[in-house]
Protein backbone atom coordinates (compact mmCIF):
# COMPACT_ATOMS: atom_id res chain seq x y z
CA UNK A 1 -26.11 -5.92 1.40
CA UNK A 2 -25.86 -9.60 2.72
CA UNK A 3 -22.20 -10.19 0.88
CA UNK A 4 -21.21 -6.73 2.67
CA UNK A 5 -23.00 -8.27 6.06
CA UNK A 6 -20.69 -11.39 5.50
CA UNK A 7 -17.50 -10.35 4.37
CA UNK A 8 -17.77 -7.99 7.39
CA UNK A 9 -18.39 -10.91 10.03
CA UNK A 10 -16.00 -13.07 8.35
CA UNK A 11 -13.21 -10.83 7.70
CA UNK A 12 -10.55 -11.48 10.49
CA UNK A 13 -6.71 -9.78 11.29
CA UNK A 14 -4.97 -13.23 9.79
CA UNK A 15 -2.15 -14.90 12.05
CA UNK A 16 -1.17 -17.54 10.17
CA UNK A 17 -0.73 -17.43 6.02
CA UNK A 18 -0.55 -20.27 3.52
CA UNK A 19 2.63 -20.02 1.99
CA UNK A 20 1.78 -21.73 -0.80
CA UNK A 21 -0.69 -19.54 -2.48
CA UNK A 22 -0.47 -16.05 -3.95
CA UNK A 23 -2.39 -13.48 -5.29
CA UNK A 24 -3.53 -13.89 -9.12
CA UNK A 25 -2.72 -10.56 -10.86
CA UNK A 26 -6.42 -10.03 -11.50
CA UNK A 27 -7.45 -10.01 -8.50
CA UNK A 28 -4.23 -7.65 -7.27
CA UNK A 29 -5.42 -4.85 -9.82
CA UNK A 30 -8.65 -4.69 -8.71
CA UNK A 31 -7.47 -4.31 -5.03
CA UNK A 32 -4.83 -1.78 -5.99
CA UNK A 33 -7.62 0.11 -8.02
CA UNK A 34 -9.68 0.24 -4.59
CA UNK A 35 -6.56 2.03 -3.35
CA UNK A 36 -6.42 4.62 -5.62
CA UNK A 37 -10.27 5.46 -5.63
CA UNK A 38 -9.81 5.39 -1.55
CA UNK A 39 -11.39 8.61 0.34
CA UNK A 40 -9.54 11.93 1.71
CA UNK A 41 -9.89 14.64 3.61
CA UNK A 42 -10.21 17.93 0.92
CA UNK A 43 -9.29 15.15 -1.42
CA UNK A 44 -5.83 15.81 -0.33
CA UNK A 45 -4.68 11.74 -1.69
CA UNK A 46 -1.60 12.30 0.35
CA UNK A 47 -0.29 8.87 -0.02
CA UNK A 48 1.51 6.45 -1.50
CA UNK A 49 1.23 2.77 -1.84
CA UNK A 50 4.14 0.04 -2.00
CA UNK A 51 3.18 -2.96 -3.45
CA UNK A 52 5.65 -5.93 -2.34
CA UNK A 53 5.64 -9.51 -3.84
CA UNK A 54 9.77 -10.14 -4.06
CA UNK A 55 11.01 -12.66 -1.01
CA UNK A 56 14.15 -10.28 -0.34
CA UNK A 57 12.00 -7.29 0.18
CA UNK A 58 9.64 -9.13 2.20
CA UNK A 59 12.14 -10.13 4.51
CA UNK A 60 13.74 -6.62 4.49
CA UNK A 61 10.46 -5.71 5.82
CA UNK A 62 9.82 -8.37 8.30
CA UNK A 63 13.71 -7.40 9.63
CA UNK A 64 12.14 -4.09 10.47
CA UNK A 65 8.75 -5.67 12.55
CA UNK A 66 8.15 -7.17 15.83
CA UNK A 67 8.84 -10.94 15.90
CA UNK A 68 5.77 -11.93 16.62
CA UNK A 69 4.88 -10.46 12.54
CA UNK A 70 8.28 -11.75 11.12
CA UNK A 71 6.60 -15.17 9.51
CA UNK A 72 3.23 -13.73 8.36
CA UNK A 73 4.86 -11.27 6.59
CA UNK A 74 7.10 -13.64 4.72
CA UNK A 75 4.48 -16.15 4.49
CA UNK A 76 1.82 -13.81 2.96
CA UNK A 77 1.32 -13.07 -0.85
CA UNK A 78 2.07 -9.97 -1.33
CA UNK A 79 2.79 -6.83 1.71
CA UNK A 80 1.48 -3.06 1.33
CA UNK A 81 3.25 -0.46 2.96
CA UNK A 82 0.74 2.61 3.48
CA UNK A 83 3.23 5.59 3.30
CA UNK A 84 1.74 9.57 4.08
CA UNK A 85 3.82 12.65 2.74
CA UNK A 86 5.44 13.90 5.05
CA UNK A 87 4.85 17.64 4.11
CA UNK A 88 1.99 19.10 2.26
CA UNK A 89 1.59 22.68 1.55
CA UNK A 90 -0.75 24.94 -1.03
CA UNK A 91 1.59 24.04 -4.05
CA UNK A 92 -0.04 20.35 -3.22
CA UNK A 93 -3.59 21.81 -3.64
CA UNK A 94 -2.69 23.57 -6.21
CA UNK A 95 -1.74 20.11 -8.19
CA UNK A 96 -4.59 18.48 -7.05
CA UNK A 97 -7.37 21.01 -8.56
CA UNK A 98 -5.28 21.76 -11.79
CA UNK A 99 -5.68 18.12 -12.74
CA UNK A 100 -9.45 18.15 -11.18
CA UNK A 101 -10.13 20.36 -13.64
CA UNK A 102 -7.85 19.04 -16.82
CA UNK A 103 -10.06 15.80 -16.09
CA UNK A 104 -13.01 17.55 -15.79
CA UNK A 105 -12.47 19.58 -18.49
CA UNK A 106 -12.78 23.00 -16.43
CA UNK A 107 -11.42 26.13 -15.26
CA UNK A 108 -9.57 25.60 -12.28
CA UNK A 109 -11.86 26.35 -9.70
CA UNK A 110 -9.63 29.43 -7.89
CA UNK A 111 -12.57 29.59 -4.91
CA UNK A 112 -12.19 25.98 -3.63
CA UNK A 113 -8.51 26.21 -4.06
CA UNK A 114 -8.55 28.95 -1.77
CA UNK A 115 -10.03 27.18 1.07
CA UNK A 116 -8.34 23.96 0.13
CA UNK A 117 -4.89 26.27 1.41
CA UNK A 118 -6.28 28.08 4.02
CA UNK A 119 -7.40 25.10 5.36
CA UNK A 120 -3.58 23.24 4.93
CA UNK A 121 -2.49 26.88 6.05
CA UNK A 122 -4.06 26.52 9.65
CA UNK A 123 -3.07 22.84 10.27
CA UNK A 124 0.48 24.45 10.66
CA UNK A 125 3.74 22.54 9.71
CA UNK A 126 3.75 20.67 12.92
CA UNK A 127 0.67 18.80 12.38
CA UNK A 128 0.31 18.36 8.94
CA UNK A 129 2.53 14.45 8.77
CA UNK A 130 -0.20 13.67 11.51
CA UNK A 131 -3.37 15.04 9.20
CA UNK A 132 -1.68 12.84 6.15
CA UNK A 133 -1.21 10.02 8.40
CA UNK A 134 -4.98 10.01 9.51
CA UNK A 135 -5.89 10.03 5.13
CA UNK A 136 -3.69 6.92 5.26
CA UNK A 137 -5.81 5.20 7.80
CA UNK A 138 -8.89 5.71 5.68
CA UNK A 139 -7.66 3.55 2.28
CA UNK A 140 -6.34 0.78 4.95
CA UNK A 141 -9.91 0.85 6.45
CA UNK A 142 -11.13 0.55 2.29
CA UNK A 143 -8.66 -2.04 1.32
CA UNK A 144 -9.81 -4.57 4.76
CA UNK A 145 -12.67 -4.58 2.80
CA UNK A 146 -12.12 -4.75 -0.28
CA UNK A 147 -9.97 -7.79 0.03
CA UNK A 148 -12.27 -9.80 1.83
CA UNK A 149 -14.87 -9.25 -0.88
CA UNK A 150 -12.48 -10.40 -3.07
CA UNK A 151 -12.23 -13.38 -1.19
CA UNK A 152 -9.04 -12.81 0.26
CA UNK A 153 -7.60 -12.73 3.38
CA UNK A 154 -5.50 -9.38 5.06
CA UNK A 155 -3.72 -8.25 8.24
CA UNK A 156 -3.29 -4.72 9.63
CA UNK A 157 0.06 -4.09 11.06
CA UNK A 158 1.52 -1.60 12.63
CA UNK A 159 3.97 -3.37 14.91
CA UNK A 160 7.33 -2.35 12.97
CA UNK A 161 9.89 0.21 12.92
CA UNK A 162 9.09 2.83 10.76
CA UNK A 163 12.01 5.03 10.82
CA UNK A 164 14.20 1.55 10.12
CA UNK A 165 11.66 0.88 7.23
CA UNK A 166 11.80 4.30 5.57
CA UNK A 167 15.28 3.86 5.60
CA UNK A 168 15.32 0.24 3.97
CA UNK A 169 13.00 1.46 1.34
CA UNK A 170 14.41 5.04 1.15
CA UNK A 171 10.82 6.31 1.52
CA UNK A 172 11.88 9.70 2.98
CA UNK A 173 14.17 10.18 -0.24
CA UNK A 174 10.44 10.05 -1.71
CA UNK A 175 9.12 12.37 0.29
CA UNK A 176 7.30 9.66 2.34
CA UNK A 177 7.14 7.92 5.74
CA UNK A 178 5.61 4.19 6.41
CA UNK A 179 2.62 4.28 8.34
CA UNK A 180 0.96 1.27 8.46
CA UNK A 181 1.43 -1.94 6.09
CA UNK A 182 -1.20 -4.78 5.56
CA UNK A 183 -0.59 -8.56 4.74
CA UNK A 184 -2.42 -9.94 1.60
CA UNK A 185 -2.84 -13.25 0.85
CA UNK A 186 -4.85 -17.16 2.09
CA UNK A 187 -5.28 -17.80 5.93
CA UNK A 188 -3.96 -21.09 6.64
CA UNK A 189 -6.63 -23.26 7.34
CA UNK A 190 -4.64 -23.96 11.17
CA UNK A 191 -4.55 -19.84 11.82
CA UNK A 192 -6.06 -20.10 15.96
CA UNK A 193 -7.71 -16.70 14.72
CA UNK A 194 -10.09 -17.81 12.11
CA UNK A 195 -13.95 -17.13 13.02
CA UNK A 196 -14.94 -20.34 13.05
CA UNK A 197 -11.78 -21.15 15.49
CA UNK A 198 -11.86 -17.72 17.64
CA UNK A 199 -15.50 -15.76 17.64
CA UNK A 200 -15.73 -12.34 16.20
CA UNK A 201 -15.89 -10.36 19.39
CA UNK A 202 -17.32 -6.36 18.91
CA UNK A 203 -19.17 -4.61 21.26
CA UNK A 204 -23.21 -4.70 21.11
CA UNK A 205 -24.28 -2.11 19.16
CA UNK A 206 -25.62 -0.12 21.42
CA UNK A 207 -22.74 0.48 23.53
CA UNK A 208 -20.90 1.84 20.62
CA UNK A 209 -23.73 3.82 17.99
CA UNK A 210 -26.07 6.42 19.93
CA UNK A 211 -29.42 7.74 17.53
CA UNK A 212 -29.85 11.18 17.84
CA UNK A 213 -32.85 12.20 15.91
């Protein structure tokens, strides 16, 4: 519980990147396994994850982004693009529960598949890239994490143009839309937002949790 205590204090959204390192494969696996195994609503995993190490991709991506995220980008080790389907209907549950139950070496379970669509069913067409976009949000909140506990550095950002980005990655072609991307890599050791250069600053705690026994 203290490691979780202090990666949480001392995990930071990183400005500045050292160029000079990069992510050991090792270390990159793990992470992306912490993707995979990240939570969903209904278990939906309505995702996918792009996992970008290649300069000319990097810079394709940083063309897309404010200018004020053009150098961490290109700077950092490696970029994830967070990417939701953009539809998602009961042939999607469907998939999902037959291989729940080829893994689990069941019977597809015909009841929970049932209220896995009727609950897709009442989202309604109109709302359903905004429910995928939400699961999305939960592996980015998983993956802050993880990284830092893997002694790594990361940066949420959602200052870019996602329609120009689905386009330079042909994410729609997929079936996808970019969401949200996150940096990966080594704060310089000169990034102004570093804790010990720029306090964490949250809320007390209770202004933001309320007991209610």
């Amino acid at each position: 519980m203290t490691d979780l205590l202090s990666a949480l204090q001392q995990r930071y959204a990183t400005k500045v990147y050292d160029s000079s390192k990069r992510v050991n494969q090792e270390t990159l696996s793990l992470l992306m396994e912490s993707l995979r195994l990240s939570p969903s609503s209904i278990n939906s995993q309505p995702w996918h994850f792009y996992c970008v190490s290649s300069p000319e991709v990097k810079q394709m991506i940083a063309d897309c982004s404010w200018p004020a995220n053009q150098q961490k980008i290109n700077d950092c080790s490696h970029v994830i693009v967070f990417a939701a389907k953009t539809s998602f209907d009961r042939e999607d549950c469907r998939d999902i529960e037959a291989y729940a139950a080829n893994q689990r070496g069941v019977e597809l379970n015909e009841q929970r598949l049932s209220m896995m669509s009727g609950f897709v069913d009442s989202l309604g067409d109109d709302s359903i890239p905004h429910w995928t976009k939400h699961q999305v949000y939960l592996a980015l909140g998983q993956f802050l994490l993880s990284a830092k506990l893997c002694g790594l550095d990361a940066t949420p950002v959602e200052g870019f143009d996602s329609d120009a980005l689905d386009q330079s990655l042909k994410l729609r072609e997929q079936g996808f839309s970019s969401t949200v991307i996150a940096l990966l890599g080594y704060g310089a050791e000169d990034d102004f937002n570093r804790p010990e250069q720029a306090a964490k600053v949250r809320f007390p705690l209770d202004q933001v949790i309320s007991f209610i026994d």
